[in-house]
N, C-alpha and C. Protein backbone atom coordinates (compact mmCIF):
# COMPACT_ATOMS: atom_id res chain seq x y z
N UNK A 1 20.66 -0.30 3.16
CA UNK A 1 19.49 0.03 2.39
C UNK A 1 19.93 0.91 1.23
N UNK A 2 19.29 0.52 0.41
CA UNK A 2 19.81 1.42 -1.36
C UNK A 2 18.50 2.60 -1.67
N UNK A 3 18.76 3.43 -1.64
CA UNK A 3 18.03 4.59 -2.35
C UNK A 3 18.22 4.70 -3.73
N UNK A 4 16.90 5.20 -4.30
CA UNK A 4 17.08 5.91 -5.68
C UNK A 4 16.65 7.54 -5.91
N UNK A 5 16.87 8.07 -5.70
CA UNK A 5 16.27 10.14 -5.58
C UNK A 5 15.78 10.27 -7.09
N UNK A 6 14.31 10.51 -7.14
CA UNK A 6 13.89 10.69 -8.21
C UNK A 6 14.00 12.33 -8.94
N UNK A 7 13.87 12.48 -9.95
CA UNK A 7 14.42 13.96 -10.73
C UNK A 7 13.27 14.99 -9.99
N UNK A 8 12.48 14.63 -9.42
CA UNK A 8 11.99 15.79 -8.52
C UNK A 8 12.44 16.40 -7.42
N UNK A 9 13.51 15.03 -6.88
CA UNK A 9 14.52 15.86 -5.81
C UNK A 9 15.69 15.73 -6.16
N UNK A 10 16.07 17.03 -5.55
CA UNK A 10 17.93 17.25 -5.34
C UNK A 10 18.57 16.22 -5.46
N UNK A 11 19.97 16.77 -6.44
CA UNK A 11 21.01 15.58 -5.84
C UNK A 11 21.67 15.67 -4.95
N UNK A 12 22.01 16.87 -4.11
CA UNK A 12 22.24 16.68 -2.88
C UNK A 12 21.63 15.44 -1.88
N UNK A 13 20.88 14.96 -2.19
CA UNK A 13 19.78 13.91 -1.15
C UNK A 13 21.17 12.76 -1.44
N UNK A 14 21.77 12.68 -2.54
CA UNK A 14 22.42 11.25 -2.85
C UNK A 14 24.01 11.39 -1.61
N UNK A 15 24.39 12.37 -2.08
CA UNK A 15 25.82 13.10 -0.73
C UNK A 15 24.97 12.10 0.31
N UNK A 16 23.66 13.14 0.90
CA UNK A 16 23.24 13.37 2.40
C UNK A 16 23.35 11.24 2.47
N UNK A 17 22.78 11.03 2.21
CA UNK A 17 22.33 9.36 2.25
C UNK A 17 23.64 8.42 2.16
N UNK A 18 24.15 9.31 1.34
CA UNK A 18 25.60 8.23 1.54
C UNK A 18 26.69 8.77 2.85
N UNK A 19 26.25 9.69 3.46
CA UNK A 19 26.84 10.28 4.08
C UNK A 19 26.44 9.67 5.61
N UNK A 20 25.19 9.37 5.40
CA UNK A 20 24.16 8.67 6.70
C UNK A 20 24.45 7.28 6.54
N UNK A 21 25.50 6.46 5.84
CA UNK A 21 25.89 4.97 5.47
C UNK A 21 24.98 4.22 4.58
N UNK A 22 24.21 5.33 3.98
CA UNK A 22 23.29 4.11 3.17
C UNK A 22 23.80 4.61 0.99
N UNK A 23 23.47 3.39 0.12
CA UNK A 23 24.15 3.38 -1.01
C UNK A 23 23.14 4.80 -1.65
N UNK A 24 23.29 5.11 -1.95
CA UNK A 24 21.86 6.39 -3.30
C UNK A 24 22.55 6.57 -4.13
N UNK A 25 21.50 6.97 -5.17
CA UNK A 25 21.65 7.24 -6.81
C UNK A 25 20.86 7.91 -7.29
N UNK A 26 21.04 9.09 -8.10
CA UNK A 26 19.99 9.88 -8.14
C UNK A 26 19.67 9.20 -9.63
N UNK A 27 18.36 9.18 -9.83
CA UNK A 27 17.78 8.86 -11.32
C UNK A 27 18.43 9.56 -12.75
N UNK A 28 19.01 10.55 -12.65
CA UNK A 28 19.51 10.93 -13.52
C UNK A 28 20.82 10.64 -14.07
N UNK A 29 21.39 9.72 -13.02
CA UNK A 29 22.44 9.36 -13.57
C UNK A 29 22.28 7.63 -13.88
N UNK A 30 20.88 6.97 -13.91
CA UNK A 30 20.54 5.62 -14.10
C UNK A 30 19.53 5.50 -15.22
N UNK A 31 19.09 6.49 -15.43
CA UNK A 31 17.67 6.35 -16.51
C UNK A 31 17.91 7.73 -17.14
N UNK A 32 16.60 7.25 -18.15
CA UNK A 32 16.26 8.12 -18.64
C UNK A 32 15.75 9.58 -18.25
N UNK A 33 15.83 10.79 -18.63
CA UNK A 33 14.79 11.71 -17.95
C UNK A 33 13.29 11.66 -18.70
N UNK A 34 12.96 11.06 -19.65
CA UNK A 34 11.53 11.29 -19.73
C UNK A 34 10.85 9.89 -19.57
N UNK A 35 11.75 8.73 -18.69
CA UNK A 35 11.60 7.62 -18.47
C UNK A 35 9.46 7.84 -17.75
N UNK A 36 9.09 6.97 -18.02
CA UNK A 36 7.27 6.94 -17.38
C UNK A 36 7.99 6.76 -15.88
N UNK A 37 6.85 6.81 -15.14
CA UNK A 37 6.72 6.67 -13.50
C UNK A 37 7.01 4.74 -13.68
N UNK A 38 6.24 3.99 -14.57
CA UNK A 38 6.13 2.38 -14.36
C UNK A 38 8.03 2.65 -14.77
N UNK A 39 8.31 2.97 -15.71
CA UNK A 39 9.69 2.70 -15.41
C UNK A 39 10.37 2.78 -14.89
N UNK A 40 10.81 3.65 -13.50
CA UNK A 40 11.32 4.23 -12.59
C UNK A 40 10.87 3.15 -11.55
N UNK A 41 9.46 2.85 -11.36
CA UNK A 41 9.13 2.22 -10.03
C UNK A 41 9.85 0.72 -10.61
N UNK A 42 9.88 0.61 -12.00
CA UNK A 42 10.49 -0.93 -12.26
C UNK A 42 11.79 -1.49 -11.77
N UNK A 43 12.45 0.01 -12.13
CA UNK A 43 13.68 -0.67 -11.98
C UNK A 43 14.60 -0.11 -10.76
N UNK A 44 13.48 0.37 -9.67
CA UNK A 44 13.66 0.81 -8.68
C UNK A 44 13.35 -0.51 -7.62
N UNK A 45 12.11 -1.38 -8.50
CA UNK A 45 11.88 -2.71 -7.35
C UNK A 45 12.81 -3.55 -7.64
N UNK A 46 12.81 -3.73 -9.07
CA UNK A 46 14.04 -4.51 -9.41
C UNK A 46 15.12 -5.11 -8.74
N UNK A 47 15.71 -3.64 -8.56
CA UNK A 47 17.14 -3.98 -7.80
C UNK A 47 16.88 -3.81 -6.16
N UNK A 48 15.68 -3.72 -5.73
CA UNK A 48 15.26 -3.62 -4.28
C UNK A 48 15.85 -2.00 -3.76
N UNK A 49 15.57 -1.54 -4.13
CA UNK A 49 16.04 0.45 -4.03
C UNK A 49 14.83 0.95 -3.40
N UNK A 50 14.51 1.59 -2.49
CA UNK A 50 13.63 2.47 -1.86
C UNK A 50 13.82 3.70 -2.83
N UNK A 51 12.51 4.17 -3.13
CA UNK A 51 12.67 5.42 -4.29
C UNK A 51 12.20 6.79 -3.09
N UNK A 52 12.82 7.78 -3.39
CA UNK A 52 12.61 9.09 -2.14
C UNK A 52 12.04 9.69 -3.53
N UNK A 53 10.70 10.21 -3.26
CA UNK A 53 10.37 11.44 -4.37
C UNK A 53 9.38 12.54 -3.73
N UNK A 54 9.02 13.48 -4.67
CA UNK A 54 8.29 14.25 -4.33
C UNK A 54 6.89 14.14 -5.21
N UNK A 55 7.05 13.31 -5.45
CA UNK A 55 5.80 13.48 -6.53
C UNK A 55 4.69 12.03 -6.17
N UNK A 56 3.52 13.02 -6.01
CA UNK A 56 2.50 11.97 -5.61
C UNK A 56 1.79 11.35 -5.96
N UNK A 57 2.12 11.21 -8.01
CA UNK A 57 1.90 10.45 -8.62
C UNK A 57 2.53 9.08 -8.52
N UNK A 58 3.73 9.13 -8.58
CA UNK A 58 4.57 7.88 -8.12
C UNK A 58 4.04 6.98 -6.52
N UNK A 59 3.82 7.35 -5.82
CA UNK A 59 3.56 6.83 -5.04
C UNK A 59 1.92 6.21 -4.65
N UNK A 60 1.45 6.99 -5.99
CA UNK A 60 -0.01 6.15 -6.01
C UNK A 60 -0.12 5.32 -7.06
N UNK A 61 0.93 5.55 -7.81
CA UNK A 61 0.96 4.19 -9.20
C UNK A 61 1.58 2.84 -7.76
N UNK A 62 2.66 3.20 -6.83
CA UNK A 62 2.60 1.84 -5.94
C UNK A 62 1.18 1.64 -4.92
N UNK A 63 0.71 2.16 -4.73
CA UNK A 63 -0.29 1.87 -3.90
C UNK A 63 -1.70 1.28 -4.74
N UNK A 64 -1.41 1.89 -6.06
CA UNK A 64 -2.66 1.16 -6.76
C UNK A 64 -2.17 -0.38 -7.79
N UNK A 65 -0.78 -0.50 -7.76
CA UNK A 65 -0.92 -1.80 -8.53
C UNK A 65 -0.81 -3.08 -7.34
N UNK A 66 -0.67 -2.20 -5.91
CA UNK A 66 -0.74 -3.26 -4.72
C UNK A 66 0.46 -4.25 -4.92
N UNK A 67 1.86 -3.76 -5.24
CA UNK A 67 3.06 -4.28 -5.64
C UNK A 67 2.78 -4.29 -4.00
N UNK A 68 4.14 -5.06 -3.56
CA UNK A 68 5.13 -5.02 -2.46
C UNK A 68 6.39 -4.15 -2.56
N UNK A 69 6.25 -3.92 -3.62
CA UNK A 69 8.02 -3.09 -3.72
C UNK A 69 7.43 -1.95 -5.20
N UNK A 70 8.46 -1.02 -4.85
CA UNK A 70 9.72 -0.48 -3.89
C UNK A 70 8.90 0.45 -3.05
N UNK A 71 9.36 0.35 -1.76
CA UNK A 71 9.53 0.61 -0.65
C UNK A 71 9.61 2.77 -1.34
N UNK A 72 8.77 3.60 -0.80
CA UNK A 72 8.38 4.51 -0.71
C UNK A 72 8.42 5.49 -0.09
N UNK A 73 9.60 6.57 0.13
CA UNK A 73 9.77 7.73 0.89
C UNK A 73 9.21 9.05 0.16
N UNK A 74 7.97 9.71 0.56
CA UNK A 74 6.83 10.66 -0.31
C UNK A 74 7.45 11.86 1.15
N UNK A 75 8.12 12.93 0.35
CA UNK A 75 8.49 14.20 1.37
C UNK A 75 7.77 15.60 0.95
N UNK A 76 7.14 16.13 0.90
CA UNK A 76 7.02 17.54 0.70
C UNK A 76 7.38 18.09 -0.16
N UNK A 77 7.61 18.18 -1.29
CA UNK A 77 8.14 19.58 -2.55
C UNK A 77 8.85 20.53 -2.20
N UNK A 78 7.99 21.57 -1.97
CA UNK A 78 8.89 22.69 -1.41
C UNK A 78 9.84 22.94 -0.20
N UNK A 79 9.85 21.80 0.90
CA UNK A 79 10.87 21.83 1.25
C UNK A 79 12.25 20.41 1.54
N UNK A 80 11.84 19.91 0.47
CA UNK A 80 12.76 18.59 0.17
C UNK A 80 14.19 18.92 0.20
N UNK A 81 14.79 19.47 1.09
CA UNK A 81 16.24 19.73 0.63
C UNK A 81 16.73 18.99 1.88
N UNK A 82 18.35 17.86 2.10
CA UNK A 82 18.87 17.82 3.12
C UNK A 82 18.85 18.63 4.18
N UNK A 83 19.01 19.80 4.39
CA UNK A 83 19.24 21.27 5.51
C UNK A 83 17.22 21.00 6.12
N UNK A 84 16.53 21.15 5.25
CA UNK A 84 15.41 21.49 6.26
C UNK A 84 14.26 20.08 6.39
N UNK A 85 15.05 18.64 6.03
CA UNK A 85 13.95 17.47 6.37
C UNK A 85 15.18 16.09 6.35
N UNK A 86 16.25 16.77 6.35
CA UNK A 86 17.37 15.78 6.44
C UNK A 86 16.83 14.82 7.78
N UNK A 87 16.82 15.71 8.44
CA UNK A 87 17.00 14.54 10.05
C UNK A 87 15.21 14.17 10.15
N UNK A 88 14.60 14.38 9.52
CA UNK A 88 13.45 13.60 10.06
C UNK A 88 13.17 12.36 8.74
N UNK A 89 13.79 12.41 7.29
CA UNK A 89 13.88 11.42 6.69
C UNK A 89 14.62 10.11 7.08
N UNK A 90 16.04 10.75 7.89
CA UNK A 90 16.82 9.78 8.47
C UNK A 90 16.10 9.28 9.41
N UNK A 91 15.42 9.75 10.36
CA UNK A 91 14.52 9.14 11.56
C UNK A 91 13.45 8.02 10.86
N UNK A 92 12.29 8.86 9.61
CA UNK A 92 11.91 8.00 9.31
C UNK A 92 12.16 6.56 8.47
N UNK A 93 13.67 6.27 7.87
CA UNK A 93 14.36 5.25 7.84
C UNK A 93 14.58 4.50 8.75
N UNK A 94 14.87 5.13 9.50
CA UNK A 94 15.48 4.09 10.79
C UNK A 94 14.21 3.81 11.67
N UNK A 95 13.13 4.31 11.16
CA UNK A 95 12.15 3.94 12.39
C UNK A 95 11.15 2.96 11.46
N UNK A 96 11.56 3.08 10.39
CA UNK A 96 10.58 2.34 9.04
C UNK A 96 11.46 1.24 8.40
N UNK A 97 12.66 0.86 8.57
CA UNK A 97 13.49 0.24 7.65
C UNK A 97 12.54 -0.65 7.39
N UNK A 98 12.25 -1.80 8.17
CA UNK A 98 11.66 -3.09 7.73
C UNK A 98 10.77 -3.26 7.01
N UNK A 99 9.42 -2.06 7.38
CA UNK A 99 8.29 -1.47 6.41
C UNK A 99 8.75 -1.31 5.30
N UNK A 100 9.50 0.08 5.02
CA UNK A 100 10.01 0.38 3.72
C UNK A 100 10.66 -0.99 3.03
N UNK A 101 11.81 -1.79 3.30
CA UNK A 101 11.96 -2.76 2.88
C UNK A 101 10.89 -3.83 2.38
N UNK A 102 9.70 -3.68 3.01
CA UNK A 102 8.77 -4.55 2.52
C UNK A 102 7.69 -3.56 1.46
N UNK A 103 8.31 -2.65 1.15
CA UNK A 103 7.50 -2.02 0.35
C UNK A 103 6.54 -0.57 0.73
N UNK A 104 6.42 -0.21 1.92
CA UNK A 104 5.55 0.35 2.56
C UNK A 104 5.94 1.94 1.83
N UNK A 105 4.72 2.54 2.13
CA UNK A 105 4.91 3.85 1.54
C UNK A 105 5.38 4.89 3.05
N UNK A 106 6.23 5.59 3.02
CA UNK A 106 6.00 6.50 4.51
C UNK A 106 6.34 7.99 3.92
N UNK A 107 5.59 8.45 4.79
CA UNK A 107 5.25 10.05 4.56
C UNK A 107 5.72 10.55 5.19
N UNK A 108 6.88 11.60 5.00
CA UNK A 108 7.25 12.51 5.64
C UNK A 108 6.58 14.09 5.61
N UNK A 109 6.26 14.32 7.12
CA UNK A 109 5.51 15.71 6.97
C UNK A 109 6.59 16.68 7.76
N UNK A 110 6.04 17.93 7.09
CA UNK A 110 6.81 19.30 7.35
C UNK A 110 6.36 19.55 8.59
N UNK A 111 7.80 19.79 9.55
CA UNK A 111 7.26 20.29 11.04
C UNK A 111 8.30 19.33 11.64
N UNK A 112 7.61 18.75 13.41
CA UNK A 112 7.75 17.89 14.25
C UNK A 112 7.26 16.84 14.35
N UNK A 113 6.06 16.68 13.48
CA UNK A 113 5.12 15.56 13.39
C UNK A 113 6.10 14.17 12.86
N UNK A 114 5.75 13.24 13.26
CA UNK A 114 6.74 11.82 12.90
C UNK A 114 6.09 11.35 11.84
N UNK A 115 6.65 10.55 10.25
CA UNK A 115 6.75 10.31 9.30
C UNK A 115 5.16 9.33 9.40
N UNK A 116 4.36 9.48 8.28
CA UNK A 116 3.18 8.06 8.49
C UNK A 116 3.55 6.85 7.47
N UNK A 117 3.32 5.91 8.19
CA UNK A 117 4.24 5.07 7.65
C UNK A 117 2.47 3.67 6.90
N UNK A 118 2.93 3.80 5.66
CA UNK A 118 1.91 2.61 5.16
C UNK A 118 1.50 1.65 4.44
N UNK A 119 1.90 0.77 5.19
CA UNK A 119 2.19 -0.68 4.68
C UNK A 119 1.15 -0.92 3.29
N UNK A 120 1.89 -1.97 2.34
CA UNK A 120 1.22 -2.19 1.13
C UNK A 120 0.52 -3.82 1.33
């Protein structure tokens, strides 16, 4: 599975992900920085890339054009860093691959609570 880490999160996320066997790229080294959200989600479905962001604009521009893709990891802001949501993003990958692959949005929440996962 290919990630893209949008400029709202760390590039640390790109290490952590390639480190967990999967490809990432953080947006800043593929686009533009004042690229729109439609451009980011474009060329994020494009190449079939699951986009990880923090921003919950992006993830309602996919839920409102009712695309199938890209596949949607929405984490928390303030604590988006590998060290304090590393292992429950990895969980919710591996417990979402096929979803996310088909586009699905999944939510990772702060705590113990398990990721909500929601199909497009």
């Amino acid at each position: 599975m290919n990630f893209v880490v949008d400029l709202n999160v760390a590039t640390d996320w790109t290490g952590f992900l390639a480190g967990a066997g999967f490809t990432a790229v953080h947006w800043s080294d593929e686009g533009a920085p004042n690229a729109t959200d439609r451009e980011l989600l474009q060329w994020t479905a494009e190449r079939g890339y699951v986009l990880l962001t923090a921003d919950l604009d992006e993830a309602a521009a996919v839920a409102a054009a009712g695309n199938s893709r890209p596949g949607v990891i929405l984490a928390p802001p303030g604590a988006l860093t590998p060290e304090t949501l590393g292992g429950a993003v990895l969980a919710a990958i591996h417990r979402a691959k096929s979803a996310l692959a088909a586009g699905a949005i999944v939510t990772i929440v702060a705590g113990d609570a398990p990721a909500r996962i929601r199909p497009l």
